[in-house]
Protein backbone atom coordinates (compact mmCIF):
# COMPACT_ATOMS: atom_id res chain seq x y z
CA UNK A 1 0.00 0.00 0.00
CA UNK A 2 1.29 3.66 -0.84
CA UNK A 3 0.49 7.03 -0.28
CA UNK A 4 -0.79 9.10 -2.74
CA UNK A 5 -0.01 13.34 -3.01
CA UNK A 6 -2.24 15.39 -5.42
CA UNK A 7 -2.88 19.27 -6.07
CA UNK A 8 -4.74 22.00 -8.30
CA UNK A 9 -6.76 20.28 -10.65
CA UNK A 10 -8.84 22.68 -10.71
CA UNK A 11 -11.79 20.63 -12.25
CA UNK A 12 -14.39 22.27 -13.83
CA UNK A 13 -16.63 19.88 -16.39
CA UNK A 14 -16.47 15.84 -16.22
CA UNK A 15 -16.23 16.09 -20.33
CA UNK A 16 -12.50 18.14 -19.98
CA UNK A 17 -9.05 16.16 -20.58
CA UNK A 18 -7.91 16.89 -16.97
CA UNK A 19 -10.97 15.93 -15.14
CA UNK A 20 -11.29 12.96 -17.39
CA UNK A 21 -7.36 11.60 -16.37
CA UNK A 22 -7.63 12.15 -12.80
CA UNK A 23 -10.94 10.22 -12.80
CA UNK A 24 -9.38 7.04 -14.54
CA UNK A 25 -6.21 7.54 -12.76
CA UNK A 26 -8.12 7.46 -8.95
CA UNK A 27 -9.98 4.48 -10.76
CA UNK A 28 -6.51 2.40 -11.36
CA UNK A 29 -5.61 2.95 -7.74
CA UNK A 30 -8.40 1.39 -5.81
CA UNK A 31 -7.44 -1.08 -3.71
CA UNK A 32 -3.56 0.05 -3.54
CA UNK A 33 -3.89 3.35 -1.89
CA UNK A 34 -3.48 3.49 1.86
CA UNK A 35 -3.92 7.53 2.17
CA UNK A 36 -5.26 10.37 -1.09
CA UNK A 37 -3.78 13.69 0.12
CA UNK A 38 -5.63 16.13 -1.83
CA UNK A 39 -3.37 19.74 -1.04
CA UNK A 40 -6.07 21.91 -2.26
CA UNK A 41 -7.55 23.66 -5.65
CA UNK A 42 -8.70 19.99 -6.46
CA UNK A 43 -12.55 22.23 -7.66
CA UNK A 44 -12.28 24.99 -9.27
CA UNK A 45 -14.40 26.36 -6.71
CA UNK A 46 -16.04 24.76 -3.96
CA UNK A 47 -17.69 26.70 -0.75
CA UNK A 48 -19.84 24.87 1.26
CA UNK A 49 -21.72 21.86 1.40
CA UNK A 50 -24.63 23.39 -1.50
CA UNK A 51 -21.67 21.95 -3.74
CA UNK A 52 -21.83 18.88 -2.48
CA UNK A 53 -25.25 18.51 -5.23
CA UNK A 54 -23.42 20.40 -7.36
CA UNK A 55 -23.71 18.07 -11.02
CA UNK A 56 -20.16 18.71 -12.48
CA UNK A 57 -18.65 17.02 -9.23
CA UNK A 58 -20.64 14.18 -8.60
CA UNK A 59 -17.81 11.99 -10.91
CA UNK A 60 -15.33 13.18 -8.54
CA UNK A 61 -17.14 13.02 -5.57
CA UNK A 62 -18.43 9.05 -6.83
CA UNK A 63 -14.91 8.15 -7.40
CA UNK A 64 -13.39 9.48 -3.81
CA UNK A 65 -16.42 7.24 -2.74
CA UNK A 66 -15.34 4.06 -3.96
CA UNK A 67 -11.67 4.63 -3.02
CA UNK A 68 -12.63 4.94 0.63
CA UNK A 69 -14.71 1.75 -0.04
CA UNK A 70 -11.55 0.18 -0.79
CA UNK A 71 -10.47 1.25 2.45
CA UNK A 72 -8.80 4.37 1.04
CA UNK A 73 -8.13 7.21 3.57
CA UNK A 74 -8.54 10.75 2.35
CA UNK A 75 -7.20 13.86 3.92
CA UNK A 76 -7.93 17.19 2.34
CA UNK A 77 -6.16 20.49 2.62
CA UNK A 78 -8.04 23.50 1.74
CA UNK A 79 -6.72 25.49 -1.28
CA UNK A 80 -7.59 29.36 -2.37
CA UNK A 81 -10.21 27.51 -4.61
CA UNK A 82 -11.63 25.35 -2.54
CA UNK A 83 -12.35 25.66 0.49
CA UNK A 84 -14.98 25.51 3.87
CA UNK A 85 -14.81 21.59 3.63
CA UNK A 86 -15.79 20.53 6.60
CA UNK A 87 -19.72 20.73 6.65
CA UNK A 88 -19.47 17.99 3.95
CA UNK A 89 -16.08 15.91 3.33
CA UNK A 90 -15.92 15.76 7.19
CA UNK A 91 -19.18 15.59 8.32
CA UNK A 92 -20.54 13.34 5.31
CA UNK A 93 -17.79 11.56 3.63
CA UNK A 94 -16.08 11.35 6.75
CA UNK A 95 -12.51 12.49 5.01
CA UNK A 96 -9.82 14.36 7.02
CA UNK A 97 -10.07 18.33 6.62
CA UNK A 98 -7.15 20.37 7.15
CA UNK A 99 -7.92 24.07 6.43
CA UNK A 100 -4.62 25.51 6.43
CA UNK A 101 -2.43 21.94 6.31
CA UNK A 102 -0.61 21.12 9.21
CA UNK A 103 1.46 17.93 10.75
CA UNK A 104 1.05 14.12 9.38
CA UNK A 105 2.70 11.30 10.67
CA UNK A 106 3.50 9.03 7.59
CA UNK A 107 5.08 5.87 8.64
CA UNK A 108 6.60 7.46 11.82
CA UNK A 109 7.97 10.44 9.64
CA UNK A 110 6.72 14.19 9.90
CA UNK A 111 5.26 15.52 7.28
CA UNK A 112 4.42 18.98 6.52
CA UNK A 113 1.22 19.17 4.05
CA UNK A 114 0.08 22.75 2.96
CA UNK A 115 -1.68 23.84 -0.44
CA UNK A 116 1.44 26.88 -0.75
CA UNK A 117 -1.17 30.05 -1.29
CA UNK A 118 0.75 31.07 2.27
CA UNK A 119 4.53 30.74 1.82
CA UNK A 120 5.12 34.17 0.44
CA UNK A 121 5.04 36.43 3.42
CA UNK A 122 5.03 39.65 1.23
CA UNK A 123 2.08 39.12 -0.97
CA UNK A 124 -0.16 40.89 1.40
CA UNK A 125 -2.95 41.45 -0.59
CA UNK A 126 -3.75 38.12 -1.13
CA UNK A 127 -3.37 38.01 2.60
CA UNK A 128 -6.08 40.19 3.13
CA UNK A 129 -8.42 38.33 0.30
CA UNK A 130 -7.73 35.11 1.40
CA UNK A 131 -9.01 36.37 5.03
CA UNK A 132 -12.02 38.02 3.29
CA UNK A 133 -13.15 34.26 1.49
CA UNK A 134 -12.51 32.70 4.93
CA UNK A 135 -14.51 35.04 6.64
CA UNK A 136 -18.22 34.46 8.53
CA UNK A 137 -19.85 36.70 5.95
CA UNK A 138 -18.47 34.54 3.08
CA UNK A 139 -19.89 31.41 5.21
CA UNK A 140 -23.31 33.04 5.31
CA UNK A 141 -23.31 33.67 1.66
CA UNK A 142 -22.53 30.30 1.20
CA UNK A 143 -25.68 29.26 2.53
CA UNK A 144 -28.53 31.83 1.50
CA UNK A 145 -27.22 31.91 -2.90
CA UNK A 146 -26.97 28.87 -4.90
CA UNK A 147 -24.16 26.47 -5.88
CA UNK A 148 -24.63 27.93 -9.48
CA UNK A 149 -25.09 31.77 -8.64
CA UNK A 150 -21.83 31.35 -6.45
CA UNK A 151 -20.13 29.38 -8.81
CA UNK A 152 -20.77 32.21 -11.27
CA UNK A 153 -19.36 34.77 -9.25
CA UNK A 154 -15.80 32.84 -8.98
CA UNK A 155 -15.89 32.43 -12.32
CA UNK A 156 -16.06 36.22 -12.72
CA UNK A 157 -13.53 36.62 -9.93
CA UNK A 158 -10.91 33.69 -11.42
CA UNK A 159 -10.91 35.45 -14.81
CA UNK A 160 -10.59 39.01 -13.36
CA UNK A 161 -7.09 37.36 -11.62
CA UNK A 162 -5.96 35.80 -14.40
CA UNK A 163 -5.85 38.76 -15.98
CA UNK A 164 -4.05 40.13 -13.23
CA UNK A 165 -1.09 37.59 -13.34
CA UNK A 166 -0.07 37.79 -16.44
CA UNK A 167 3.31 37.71 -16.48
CA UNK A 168 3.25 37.29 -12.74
CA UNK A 169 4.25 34.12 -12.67
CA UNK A 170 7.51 34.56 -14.98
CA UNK A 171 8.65 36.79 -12.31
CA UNK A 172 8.25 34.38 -9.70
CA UNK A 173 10.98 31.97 -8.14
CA UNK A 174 9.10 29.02 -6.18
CA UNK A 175 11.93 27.18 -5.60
CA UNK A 176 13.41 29.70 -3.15
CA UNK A 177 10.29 30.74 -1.51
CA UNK A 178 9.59 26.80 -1.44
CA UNK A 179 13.21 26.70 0.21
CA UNK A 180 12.80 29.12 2.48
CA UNK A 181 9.18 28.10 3.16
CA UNK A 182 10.25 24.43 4.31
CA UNK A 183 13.40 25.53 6.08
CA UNK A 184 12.15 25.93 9.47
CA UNK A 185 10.09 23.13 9.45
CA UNK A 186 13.52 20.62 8.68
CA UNK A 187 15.03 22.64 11.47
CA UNK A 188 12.39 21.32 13.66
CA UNK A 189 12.81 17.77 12.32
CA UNK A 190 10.38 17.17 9.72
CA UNK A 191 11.26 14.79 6.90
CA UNK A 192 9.50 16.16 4.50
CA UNK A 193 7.15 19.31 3.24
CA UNK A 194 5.01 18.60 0.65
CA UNK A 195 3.23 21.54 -1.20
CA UNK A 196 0.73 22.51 -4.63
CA UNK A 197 -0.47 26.04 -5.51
CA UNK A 198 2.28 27.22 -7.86
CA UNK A 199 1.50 24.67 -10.74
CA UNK A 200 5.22 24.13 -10.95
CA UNK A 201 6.74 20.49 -10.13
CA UNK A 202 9.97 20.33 -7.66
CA UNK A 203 11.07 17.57 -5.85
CA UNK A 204 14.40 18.23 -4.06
CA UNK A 205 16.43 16.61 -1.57
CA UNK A 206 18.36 18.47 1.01
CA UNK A 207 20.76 17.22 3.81
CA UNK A 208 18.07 18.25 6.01
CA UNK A 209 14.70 17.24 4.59
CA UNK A 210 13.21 16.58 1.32
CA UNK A 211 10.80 19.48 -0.66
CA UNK A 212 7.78 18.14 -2.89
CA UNK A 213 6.03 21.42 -4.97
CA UNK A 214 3.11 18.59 -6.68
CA UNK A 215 3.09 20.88 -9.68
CA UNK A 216 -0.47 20.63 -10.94
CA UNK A 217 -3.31 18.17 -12.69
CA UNK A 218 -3.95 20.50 -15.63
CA UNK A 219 -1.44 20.38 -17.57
CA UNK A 220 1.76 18.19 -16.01
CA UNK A 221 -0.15 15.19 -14.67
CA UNK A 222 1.96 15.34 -11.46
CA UNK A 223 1.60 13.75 -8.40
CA UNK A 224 3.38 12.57 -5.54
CA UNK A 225 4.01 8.83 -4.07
CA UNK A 226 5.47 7.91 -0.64
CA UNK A 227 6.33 4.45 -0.73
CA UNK A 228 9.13 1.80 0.70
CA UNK A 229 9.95 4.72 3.42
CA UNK A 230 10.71 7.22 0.29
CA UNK A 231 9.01 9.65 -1.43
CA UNK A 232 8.96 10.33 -5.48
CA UNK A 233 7.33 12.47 -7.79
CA UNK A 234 5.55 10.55 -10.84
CA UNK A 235 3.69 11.88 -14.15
CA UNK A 236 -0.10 10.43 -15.31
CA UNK A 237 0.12 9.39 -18.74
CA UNK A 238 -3.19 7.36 -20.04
């Protein structure tokens, strides 16, 4: 039995290639996966448990089904996508929620899991916006409008930001924020931190601890794997 590390899918309609991999490649591991880590932007937007009837994620939500059936744990990290959990993949599905990651214990090895929206201490606005989505008014909202009519709005919203990034991202250097990110947490004797988010792959092994950035399940296919006491990052191809 392994462990299994995914991030930012991002899934939108059951009909695109993405959502369409991921579905047959959760399919070929039932029955050899001890643990599904899902580190967050797995929806494109989920808030609440109105999504939970929401029809472009019943596949997704059928298939995390019959891996737990197969005696499949699943632990999920919130991501800047996806996120107030609880009400239904804890309180339903009976999955692990981690809002903002936190501590495993992985054969007797500490692991750090979070989605990576927080590892750059100086982007404050997102700061601020991420505290705005995680706020009670955002909560209530998520229960007086629809699945759709919210799902609208962060459709507006994502586009508006993609706008806003463009060229954002050449500018950016995960590895070192990544590097500085895990370096306290290998000072405190963690074996590993294991992150998504930044929709760039990294797998690196220090002297002090090894660094997992999943990359993403749009367009790399990437994923994580801890097995035989190691960890290795592996691409999907159908």
């Amino acid at each position: 039995m392994r462990d299994l590390f995914i991030a930012d899918a991002h899934l939108r309609n059951p009909q695109d290639e993405n959502y369409r991999k991921l579905l047959e490649f959760l399919d070929s591991q039932t029955g050899q996966t001890r643990t599904l880590y899902l580190l967050g932007d797995i929806f494109q937007f989920w808030l609440g448990h109105r999504f939970a009837n929401f029809p472009p994620y019943q596949p997704m939500l059928q298939t995390l089904r019959k891996l737990q059936e197969s005696g499949t744990e699943i632990v999920f990290i919130e991501g800047n996508h996806d996120f107030y959990l609880a009400p239904f993949f804890e309180q339903v599905m009976g999955c692990r929620v981690m809002p903002d990651g936190g501590e495993v214990t992985i054969d007797g090895n500490r692991v750090f899991l979070a989605h990576g929206d927080m590892t750059d201490p100086d982007d404050v606005g997102y700061h601020k916006l991420r505290s705005l989505l995680r706020s009670g008014f955002t909560r209530l909202l998520s229960k007086v409008l629809s699945a759709q009519m919210i799902w609208n709005i962060s459709e507006w919203g994502s586009n508006k930001s993609a706008e806003q990034r463009v060229g954002k991202e050449a500018r950016s250097a995960p590895r070192e924020k990544l590097l500085a990110h895990a370096r306290p947490f290998f000072e405190d004797g963690y074996m590993a931190v294991i992150t998504g988010h930044f929709h760039n792959s990294l797998f690196e092994e220090t002297e002090n601890g090894t660094l997992v950035a999943l990359g993403d399940w749009i367009t790399d296919f990437s994923y994580a794997v801890w097995e035989n006491g190691k960890f290795r990052l592996e691409t999907y191809s159908d």
